[in-house]
Protein backbone atom coordinates (compact mmCIF):
# COMPACT_ATOMS: atom_id res chain seq x y z
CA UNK A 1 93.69 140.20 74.53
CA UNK A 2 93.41 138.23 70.94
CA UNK A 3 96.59 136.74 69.42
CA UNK A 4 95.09 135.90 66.30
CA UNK A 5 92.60 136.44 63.82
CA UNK A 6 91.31 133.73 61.30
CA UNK A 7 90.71 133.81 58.04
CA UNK A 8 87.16 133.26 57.01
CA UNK A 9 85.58 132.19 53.41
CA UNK A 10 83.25 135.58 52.17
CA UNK A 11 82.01 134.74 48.81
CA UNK A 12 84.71 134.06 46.72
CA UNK A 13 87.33 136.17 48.93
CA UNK A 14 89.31 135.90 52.44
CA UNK A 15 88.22 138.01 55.24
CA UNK A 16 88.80 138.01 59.32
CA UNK A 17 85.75 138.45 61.40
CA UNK A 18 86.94 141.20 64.49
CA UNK A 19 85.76 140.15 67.63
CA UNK A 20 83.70 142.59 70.02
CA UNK A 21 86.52 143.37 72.41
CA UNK A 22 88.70 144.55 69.42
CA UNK A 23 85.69 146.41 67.96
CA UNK A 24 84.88 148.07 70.99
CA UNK A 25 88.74 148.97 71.44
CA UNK A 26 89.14 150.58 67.98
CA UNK A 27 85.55 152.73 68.36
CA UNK A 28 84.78 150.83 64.97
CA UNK A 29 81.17 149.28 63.93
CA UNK A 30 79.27 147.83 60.82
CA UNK A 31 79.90 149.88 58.06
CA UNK A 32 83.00 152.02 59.59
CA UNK A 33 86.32 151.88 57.49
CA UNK A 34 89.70 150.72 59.10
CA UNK A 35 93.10 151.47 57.63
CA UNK A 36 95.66 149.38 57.66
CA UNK A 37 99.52 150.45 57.59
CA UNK A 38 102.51 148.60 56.95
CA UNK A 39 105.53 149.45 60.36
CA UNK A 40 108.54 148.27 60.47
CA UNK A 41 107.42 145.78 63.14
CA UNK A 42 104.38 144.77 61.06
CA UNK A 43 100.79 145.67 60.36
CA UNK A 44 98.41 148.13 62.22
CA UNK A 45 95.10 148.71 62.14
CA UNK A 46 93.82 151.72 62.99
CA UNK A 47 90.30 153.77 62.60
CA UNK A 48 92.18 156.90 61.51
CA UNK A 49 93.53 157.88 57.99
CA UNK A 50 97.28 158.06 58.02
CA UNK A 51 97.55 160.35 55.27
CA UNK A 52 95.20 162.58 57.28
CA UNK A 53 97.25 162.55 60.36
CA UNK A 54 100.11 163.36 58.59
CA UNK A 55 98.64 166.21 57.24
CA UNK A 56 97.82 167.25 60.75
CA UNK A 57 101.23 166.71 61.38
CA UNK A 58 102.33 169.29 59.38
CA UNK A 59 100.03 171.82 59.90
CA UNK A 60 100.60 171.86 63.70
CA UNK A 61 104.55 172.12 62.69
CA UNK A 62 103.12 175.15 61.17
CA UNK A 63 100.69 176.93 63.47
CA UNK A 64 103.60 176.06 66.17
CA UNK A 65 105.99 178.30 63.53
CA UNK A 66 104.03 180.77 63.17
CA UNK A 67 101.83 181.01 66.45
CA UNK A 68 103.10 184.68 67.49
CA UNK A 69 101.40 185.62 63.84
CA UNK A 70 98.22 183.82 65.41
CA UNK A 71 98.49 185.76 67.98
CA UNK A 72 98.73 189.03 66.49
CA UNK A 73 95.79 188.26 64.31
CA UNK A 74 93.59 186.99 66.85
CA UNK A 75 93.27 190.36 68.51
C-alpha cells in the first residue's frame, strides 16, 4: 500500500494526485468529493460526510430507544 502522497503544483495552489489503488479503495472518481477529518492519530480521508454519519448515529440511538413503538406502529 502507498506511504506517501506528493504534493503537486495546480495553478497557483498545492494538490496530491491519488493513485488508482487508493481510488479504487475509497469507491471515489473524477468529480466525487472526499472529506477529510482531523483523529487523534492524524488525518483521514474518507468518501463519507462525518457530520452525516453522526447524524445516523443518533438516530439509530433512537429507533434502538424506541423500537417497541416501531413495532406497535408497524402493525
Amino acid at each position: 500500500m502507498l506511504n506517501y502522497l506528493k504534493l503537486t503544483e495546480v495553478g497557483t495552489a498545492l494538490g496530491i494526485v491519488l493513485p488508482e489503488e487508493l481510488l479504487v479503495r475509497l469507491k471515489v472518481g473524477q468529480g466525487d468529493v472526499v472529506f477529510i477529518t482531523e483523529t487523534p492519530s492524524g488525518y483521514l480521508l474518507t468518501p463519507y460526510d462525518p457530520e452525516v454519519e453522526e447524524q445516523l448515529k443518533i438516530g439509530r440511538a433512537f429507533m434502538d430507544e424506541y423500537q417497541e413503538t416501531f413495532r406497535a406502529l408497524a402493525q
